[in-house]
Protein backbone atom coordinates (compact mmCIF):
# COMPACT_ATOMS: atom_id res chain seq x y z
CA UNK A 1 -132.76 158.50 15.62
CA UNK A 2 -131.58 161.92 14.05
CA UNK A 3 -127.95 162.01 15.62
CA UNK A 4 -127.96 158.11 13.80
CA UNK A 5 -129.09 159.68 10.66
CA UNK A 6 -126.42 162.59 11.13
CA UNK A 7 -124.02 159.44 11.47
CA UNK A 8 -125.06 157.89 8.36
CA UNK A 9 -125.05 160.07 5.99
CA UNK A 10 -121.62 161.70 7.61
CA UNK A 11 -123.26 165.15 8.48
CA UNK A 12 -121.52 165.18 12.08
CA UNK A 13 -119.50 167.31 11.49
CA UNK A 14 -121.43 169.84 9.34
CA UNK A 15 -123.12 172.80 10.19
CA UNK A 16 -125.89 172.47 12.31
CA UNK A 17 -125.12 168.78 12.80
CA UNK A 18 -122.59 168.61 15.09
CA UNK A 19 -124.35 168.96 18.28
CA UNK A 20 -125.36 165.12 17.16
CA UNK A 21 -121.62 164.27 18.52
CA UNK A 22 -122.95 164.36 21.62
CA UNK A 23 -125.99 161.85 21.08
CA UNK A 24 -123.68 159.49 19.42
CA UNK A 25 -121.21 156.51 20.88
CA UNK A 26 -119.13 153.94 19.44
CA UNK A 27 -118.68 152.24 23.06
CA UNK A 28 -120.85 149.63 24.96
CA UNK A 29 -122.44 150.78 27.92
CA UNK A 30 -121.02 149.06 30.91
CA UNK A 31 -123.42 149.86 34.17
CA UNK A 32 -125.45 152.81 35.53
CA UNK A 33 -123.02 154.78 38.37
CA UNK A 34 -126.12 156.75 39.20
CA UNK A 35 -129.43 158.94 38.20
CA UNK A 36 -131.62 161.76 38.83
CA UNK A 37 -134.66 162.73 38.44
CA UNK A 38 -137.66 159.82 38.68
CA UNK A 39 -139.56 158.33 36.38
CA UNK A 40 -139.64 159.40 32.64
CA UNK A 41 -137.84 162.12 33.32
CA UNK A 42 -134.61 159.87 35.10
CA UNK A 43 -131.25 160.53 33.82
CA UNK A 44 -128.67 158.04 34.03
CA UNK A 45 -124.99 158.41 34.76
CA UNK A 46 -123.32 155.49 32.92
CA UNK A 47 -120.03 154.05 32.26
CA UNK A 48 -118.78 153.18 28.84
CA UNK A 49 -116.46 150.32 28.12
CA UNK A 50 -113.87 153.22 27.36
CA UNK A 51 -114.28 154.49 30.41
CA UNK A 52 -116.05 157.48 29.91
CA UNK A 53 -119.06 158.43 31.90
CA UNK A 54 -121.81 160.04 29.97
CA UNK A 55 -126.04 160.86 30.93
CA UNK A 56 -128.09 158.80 28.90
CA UNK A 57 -132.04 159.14 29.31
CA UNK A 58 -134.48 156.49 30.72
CA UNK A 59 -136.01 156.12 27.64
CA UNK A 60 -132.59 155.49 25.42
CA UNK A 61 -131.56 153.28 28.53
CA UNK A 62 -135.09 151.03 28.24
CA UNK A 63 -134.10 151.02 24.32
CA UNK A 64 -130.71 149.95 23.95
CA UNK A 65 -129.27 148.52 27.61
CA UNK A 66 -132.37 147.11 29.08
CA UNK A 67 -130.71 144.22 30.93
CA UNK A 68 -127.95 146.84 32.47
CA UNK A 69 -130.53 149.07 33.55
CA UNK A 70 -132.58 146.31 35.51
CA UNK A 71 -129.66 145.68 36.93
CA UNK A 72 -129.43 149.19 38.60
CA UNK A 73 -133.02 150.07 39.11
CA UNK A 74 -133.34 146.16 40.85
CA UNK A 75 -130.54 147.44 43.65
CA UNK A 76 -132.03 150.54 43.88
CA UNK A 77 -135.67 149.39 44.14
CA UNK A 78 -137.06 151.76 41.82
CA UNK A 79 -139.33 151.55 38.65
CA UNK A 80 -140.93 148.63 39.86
CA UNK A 81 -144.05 148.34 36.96
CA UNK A 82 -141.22 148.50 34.32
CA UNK A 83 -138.80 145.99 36.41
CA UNK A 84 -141.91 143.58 35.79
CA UNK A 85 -142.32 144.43 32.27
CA UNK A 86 -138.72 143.64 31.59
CA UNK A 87 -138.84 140.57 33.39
CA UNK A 88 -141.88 139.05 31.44
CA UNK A 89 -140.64 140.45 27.97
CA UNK A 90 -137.25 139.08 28.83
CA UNK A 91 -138.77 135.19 29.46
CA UNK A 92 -140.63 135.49 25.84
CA UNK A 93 -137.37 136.50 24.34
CA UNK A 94 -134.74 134.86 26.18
CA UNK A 95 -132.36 133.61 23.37
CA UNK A 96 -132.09 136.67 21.27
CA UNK A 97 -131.05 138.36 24.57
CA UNK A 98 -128.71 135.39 25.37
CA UNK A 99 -127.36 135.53 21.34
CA UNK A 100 -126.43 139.00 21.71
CA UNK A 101 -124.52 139.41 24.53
CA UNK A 102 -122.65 136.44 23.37
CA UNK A 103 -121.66 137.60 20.14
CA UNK A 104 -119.79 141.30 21.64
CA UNK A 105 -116.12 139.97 21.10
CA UNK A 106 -114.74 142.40 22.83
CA UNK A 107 -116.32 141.91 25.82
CA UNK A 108 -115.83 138.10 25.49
CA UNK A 109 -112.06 138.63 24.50
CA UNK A 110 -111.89 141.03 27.71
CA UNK A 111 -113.33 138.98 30.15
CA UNK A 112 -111.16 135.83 29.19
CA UNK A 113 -108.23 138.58 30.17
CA UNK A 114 -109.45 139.38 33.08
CA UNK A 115 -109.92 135.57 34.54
CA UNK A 116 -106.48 135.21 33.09
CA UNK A 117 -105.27 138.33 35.35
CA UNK A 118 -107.12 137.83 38.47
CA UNK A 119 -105.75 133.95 38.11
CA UNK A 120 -102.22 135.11 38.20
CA UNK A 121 -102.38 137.71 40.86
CA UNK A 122 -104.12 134.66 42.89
CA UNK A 123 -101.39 132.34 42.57
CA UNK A 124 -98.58 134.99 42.52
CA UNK A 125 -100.28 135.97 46.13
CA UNK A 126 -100.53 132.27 47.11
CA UNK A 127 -96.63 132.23 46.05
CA UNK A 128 -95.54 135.31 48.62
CA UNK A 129 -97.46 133.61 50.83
CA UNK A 130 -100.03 137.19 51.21
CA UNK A 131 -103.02 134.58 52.24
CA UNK A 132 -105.44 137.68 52.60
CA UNK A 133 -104.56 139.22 49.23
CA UNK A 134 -104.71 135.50 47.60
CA UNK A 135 -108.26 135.24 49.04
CA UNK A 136 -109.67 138.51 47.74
CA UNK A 137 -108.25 137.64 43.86
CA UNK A 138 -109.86 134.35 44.56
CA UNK A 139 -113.11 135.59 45.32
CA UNK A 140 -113.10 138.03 42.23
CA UNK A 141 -111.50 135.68 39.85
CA UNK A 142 -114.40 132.56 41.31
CA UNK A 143 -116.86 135.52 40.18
CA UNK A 144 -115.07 136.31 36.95
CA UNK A 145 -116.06 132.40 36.03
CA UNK A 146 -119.65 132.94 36.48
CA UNK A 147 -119.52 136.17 34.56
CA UNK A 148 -121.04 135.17 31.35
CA UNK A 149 -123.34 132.68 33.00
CA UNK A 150 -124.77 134.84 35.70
CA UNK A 151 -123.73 138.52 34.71
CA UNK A 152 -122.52 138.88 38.92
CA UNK A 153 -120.70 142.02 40.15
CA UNK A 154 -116.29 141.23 40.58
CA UNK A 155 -115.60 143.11 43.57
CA UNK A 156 -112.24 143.73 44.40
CA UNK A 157 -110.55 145.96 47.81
CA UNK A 158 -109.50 149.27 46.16
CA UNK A 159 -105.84 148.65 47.49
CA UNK A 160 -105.78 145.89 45.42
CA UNK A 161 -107.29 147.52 42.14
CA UNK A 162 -104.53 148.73 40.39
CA UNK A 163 -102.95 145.28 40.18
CA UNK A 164 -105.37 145.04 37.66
CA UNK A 165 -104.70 146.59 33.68
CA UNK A 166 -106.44 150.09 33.35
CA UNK A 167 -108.44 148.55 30.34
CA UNK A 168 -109.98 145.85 32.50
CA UNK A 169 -110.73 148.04 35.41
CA UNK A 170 -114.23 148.82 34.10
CA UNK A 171 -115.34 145.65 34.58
CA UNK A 172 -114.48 145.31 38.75
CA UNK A 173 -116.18 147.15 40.90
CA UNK A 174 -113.64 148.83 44.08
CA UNK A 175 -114.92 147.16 46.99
């Protein structure tokens, strides 16, 4: 709340205010790499759609990524009262949840990119004939479809990674 009043009134980078830098991001978060600590005192390693990885507190994580940090503390099988929270506050607010995530362009505009890749480094594999590379762009691009329906993980074998842009990296995990 301060560093976002630092922001907008443009004291950043003032005296006194510029430790606020470091509260502040004009990125998305993408997903939780790891954590420390338990309970309120947890501290989240996250990646940001510009591929920086910053520590972000439970409590800023329950505020404003909710849905990507159920998605971490689900695999992990941790915070289980607040996992069941979530999950009833979720079904009473369901479309606002839906209408958000919807309208990030960006993120729409960059996963239509990435189906587009992962479709042409499938059939460009199909085309050398490289049946085991073809399958594994397959498999991520068959995911990439259900993205947006089903928010799934797009694994892909790390020696096939890089055939992927650097920008679109951050959303395929290295299998």
């Amino acid at each position: 709340a301060i560093a976002q009043y630092a922001l907008d009134n443009n004291l950043v980078n003032t005296i006194g205010w510029r430790w606020t830098k470091n509260h502040i991001h004009d990125t998305v978060m993408k997903y939780v790499v790891s954590h420390t600590g338990e309970g309120s005192s947890m501290v989240l390693k996250v990646l940001f759609d510009d591929a920086s990885i910053d520590e972000v507190g439970i409590e800023v994580m329950k505020e404003e990524a909710p849905d990507i940090l159920y998605k971490y503390v689900s695999k992990k099988d941790i915070l289980a009262d607040w996992r069941k929270e979530y999950v009833e506050s979720s079904q009473e607010n369901w479309f606002e949840v839906a209408q958000d995530y919807n309208s990030q362009l960006k993120l729409l505009r960059d996963q239509c990119r990435l189906k587009s890749k992962l479709y042409e480094a499938y059939k460009k594999k199909v085309n050398e004939n490289d049946m085991e590379a073809a399958e594994a762009f397959s498999q991520a691009y068959k995911k990439a479809l259900d993205l947006r329906k089903h928010a799934c993980d797009i694994k892909l074998p790390n020696h096939y990674f890089d055939s992927i842009p650097k920008d679109l990296q951050i959303y395929v995990l290295n299998d």
